[in-house]
C-alpha atoms as a PDB file:
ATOM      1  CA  UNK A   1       0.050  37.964 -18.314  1.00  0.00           C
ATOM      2  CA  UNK A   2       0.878  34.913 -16.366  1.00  0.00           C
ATOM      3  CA  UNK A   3      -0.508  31.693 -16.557  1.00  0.00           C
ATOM      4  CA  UNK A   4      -1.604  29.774 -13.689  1.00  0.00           C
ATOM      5  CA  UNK A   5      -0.852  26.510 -13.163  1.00  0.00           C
ATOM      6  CA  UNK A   6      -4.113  24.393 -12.625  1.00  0.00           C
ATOM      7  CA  UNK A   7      -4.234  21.717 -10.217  1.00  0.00           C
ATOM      8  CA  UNK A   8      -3.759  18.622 -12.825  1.00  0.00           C
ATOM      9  CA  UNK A   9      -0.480  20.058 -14.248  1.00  0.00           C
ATOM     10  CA  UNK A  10       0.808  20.570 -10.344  1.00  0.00           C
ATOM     11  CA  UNK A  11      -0.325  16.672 -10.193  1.00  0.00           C
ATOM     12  CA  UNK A  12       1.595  16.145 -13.182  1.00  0.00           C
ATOM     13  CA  UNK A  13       4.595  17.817 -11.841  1.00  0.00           C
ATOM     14  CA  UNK A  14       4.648  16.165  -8.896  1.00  0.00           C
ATOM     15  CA  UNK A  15       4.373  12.699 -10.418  1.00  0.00           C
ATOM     16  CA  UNK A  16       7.615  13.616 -12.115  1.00  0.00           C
ATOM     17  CA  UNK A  17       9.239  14.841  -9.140  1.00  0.00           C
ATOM     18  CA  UNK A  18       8.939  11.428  -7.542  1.00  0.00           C
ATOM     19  CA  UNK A  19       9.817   9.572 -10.574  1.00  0.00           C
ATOM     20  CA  UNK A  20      12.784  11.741 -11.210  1.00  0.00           C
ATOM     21  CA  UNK A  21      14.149  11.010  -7.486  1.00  0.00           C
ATOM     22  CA  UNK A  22      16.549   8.822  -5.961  1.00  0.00           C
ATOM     23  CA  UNK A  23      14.420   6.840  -3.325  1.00  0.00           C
ATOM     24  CA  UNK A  24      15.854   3.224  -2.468  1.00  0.00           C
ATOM     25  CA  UNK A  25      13.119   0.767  -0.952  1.00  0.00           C
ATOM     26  CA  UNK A  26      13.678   0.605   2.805  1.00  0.00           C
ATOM     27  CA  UNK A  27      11.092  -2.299   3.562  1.00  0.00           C
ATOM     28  CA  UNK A  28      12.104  -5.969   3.402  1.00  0.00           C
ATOM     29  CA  UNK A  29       9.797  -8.925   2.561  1.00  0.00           C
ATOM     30  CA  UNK A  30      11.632 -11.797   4.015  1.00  0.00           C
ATOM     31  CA  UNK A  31       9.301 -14.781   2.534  1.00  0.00           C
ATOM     32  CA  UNK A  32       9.144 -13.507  -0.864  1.00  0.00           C
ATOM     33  CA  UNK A  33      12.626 -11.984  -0.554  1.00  0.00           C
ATOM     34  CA  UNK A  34      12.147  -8.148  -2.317  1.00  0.00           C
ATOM     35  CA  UNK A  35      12.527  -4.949  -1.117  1.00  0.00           C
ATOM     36  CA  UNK A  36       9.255  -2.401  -1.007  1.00  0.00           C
ATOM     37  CA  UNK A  37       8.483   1.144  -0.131  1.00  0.00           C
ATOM     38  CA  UNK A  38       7.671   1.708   3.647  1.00  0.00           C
ATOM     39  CA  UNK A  39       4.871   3.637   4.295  1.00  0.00           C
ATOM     40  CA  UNK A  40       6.654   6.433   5.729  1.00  0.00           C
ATOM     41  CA  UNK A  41       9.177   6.485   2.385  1.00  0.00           C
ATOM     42  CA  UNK A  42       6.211   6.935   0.385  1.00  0.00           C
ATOM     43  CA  UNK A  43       4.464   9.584   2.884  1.00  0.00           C
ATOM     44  CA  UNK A  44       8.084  11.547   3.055  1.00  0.00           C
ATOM     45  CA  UNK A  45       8.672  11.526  -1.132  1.00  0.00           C
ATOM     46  CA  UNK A  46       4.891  12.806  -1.786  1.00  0.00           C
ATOM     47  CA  UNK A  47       5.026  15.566   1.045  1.00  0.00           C
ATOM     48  CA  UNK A  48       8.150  16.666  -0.673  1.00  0.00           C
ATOM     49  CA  UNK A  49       6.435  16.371  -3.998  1.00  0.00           C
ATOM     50  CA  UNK A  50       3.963  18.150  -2.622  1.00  0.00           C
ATOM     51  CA  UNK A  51       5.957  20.730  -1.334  1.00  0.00           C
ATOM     52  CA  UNK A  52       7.573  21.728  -4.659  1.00  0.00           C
ATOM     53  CA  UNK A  53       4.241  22.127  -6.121  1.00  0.00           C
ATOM     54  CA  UNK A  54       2.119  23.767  -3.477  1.00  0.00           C
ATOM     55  CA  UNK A  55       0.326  21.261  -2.841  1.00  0.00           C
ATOM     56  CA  UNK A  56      -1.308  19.574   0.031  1.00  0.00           C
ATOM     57  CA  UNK A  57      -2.582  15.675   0.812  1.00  0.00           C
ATOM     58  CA  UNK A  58      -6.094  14.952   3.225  1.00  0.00           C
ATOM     59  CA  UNK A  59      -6.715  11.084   3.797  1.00  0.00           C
ATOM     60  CA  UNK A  60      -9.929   9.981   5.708  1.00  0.00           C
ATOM     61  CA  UNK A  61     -11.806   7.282   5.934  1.00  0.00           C
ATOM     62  CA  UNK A  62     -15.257   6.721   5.663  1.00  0.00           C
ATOM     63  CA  UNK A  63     -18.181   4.605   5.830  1.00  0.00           C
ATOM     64  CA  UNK A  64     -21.348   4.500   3.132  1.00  0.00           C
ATOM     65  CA  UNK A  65     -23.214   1.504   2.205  1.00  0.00           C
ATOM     66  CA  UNK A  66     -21.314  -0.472   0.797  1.00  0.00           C
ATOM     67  CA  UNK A  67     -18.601  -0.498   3.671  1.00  0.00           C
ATOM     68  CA  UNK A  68     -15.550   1.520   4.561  1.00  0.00           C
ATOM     69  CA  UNK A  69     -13.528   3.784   1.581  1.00  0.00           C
ATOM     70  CA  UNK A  70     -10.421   5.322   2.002  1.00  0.00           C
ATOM     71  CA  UNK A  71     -10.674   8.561   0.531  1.00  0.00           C
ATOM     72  CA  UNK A  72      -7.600  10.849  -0.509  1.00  0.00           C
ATOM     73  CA  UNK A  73      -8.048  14.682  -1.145  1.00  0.00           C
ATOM     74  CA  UNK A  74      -5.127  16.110  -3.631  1.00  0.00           C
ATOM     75  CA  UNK A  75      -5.622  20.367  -2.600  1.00  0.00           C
ATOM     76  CA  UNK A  76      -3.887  23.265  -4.859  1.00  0.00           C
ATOM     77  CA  UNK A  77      -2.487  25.521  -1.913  1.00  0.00           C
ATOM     78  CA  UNK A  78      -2.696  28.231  -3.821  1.00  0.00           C
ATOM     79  CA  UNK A  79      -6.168  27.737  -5.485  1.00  0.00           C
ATOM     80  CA  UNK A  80      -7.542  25.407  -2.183  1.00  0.00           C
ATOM     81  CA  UNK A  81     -11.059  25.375  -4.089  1.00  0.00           C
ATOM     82  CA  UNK A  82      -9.228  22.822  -6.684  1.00  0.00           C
ATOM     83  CA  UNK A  83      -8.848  19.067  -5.453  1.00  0.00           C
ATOM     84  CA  UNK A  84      -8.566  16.055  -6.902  1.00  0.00           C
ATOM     85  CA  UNK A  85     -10.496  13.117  -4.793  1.00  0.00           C
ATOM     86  CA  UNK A  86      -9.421   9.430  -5.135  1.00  0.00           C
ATOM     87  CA  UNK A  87     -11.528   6.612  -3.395  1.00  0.00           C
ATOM     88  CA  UNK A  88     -10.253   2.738  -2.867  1.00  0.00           C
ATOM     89  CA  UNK A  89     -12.648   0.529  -0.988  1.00  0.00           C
ATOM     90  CA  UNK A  90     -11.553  -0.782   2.361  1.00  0.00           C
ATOM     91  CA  UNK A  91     -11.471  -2.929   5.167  1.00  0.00           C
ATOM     92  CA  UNK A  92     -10.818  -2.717   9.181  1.00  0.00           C
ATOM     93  CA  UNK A  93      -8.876  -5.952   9.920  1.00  0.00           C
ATOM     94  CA  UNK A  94      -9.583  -7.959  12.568  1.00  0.00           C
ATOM     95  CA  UNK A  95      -6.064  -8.513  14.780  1.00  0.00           C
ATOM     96  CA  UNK A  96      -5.729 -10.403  17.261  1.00  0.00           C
ATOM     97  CA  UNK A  97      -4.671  -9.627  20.504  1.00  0.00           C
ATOM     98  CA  UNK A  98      -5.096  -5.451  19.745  1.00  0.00           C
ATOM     99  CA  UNK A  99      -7.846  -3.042  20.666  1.00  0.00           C
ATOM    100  CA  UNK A 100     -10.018  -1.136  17.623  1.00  0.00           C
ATOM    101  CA  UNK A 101      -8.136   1.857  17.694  1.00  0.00           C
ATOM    102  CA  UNK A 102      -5.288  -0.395  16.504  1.00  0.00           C
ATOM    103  CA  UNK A 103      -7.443  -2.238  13.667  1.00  0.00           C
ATOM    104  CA  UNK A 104      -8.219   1.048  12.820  1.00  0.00           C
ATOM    105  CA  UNK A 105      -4.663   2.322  12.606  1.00  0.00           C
ATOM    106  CA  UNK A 106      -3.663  -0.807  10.723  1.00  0.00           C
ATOM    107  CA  UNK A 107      -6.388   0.605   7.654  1.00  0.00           C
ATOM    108  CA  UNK A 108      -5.484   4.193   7.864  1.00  0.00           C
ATOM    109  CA  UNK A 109      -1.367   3.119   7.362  1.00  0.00           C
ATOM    110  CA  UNK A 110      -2.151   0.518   4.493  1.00  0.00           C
ATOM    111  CA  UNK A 111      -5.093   2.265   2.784  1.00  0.00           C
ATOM    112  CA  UNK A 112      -3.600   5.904   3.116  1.00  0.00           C
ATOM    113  CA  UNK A 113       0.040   3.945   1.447  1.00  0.00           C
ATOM    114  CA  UNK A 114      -2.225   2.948  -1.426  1.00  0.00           C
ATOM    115  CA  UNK A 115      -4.011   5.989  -2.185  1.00  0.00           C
ATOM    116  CA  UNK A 116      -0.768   8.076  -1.998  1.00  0.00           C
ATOM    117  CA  UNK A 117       0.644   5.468  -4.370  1.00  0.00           C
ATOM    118  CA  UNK A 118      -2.122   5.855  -6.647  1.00  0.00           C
ATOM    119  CA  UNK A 119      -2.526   9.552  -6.361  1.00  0.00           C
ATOM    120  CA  UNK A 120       1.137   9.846  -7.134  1.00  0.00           C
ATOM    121  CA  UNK A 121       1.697   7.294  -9.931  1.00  0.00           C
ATOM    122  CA  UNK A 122       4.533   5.497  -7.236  1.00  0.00           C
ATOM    123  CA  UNK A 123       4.952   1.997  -8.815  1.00  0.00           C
ATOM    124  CA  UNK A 124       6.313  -0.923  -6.986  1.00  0.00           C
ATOM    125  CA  UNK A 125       7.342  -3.757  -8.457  1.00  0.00           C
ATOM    126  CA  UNK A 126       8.112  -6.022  -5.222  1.00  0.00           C
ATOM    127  CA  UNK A 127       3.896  -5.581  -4.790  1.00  0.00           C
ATOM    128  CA  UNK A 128       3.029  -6.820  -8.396  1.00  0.00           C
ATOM    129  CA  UNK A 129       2.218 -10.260  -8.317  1.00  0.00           C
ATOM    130  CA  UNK A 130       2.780 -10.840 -12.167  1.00  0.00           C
ATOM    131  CA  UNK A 131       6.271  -9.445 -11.690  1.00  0.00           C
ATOM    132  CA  UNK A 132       9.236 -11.774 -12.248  1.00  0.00           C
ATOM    133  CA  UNK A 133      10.433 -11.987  -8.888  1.00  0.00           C
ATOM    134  CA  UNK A 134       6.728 -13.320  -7.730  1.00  0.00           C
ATOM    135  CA  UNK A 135       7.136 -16.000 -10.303  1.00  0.00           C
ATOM    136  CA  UNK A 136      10.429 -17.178  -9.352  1.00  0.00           C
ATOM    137  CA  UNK A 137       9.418 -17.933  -5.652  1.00  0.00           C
ATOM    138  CA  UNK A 138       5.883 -19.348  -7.122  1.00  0.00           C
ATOM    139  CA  UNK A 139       8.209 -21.896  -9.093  1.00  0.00           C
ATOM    140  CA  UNK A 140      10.646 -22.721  -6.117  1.00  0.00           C
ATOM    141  CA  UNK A 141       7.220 -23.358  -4.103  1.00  0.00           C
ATOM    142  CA  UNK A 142       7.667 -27.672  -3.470  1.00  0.00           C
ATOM    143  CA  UNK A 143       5.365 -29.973  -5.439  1.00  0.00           C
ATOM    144  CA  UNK A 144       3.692 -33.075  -3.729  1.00  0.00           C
ATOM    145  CA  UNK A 145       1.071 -36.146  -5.120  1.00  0.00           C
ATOM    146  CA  UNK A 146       1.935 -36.371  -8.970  1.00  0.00           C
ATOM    147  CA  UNK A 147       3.538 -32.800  -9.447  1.00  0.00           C
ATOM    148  CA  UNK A 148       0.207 -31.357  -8.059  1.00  0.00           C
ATOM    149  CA  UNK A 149       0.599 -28.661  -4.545  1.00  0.00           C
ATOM    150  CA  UNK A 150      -1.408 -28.128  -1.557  1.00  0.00           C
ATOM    151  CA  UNK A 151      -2.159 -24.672  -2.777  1.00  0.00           C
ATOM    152  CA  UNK A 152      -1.832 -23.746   1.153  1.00  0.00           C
ATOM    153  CA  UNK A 153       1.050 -25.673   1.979  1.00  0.00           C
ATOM    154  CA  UNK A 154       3.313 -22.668   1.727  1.00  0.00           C
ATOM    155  CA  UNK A 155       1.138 -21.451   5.222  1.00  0.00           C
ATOM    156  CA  UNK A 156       2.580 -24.022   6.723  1.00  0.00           C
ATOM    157  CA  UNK A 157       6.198 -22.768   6.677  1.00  0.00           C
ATOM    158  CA  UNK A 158       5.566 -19.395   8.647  1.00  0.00           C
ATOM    159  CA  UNK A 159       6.575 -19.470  12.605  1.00  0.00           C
ATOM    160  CA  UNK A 160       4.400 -18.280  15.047  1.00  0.00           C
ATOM    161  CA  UNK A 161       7.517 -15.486  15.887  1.00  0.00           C
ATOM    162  CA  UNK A 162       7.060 -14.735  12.049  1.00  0.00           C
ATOM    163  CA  UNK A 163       4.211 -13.424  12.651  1.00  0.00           C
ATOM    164  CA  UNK A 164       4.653 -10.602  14.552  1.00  0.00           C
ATOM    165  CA  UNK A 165       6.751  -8.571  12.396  1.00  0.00           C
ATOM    166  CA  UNK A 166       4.659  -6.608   9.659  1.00  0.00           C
ATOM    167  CA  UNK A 167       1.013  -6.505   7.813  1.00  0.00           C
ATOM    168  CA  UNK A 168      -1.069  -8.348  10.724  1.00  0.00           C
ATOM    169  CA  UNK A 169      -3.939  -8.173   8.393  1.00  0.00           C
ATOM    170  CA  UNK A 170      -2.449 -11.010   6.117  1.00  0.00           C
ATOM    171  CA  UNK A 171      -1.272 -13.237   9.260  1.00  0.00           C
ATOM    172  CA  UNK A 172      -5.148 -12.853  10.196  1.00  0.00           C
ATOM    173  CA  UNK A 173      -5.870 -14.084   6.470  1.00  0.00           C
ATOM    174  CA  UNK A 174      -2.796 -16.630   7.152  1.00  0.00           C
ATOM    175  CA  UNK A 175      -4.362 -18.155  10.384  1.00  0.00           C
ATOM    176  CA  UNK A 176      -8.079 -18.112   9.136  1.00  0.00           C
ATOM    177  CA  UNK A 177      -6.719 -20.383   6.020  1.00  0.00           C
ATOM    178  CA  UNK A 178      -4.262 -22.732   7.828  1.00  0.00           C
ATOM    179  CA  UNK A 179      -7.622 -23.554  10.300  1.00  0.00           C
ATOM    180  CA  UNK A 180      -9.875 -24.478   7.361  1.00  0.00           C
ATOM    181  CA  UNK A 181      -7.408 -26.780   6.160  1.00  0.00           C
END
């Protein structure tokens, strides 16, 4: 008699897949100077992850009261009445100079990324503020009055042509603070 393979050991298998492959980080951070995973690296190594395992990813997101979740659906192909459901609260960001559909895009990409990462047990170090490289830019960060920083001085040092690479969610964040200052 064979044994089937429920939907937690696929999950399993899966996360060791990804571990187990050769994936090097496409995405540059040029401020904080580390490479990360790219959204489309991490939707390409889970597909194929998924793939091996018969397996099959559903991202949505949706509103309830107490805002917008992202919510990711992990399907057995072979058994589709198994699933495993993770949630993450979210956010729509507000961008300037784009329409909603675009806001909207911008929390699909980043919250999908997330969940998969989750989902898939897909650690990145470059995203871990506690990691060492976070600490060595924190300590090359330039002291003023007494050894004491403008905790917002950093702001400061980003061009307006900076800002129109990647993650316009944070130069929204970016912006907001540099006004209130």
């Amino acid at each position: 008699m064979e044994t089937k393979i429920n939907i937690y050991q696929k999950l399993h298998e899966a996360r060791k897949y990804i571990k187990t492959c050769d994936v090097e980080k496409k995405g540059w951070n040029d401020y904080s100077k580390y490479k990360y995973f790219t959204p489309d690296q991490i939707s390409l190594v889970v597909f194929a992850a998924c793939e091996q395992n018969s397996l099959i990813t559903l991202f949505a997101l949706k509103r309830n009261e107490i805002g917008i979740t992202g919510e990711l659906k992990v399907i057995d192909l072979e058994n589709p009445n198994e699933s495993i459901i993770f949630e993450m609260a979210t956010a729509i960001p507000e961008i300037k100079a784009t329409n909603a559909a675009q806001q909207l895009g911008g929390a699909v990409t980043y919250t999908e990324r997330y969940l998969l990462m989750i989902a898939f047990d897909i650690k990145d170090n470059a995203l871990d503020f506690d990691s060492k490289e976070h600490k060595e830019v924190k300590s090359e960060q330039p002291q003023q009055g007494g050894g004491r920083s403008n905790p917002t001085d950093w702001l400061n040092k980003w061009s307006d042509k900076e800002q129109t690479k990647e993650l316009p969610a944070y130069w929204t964040i970016v912006n907001r603070a540099k006004e209130t200052n």
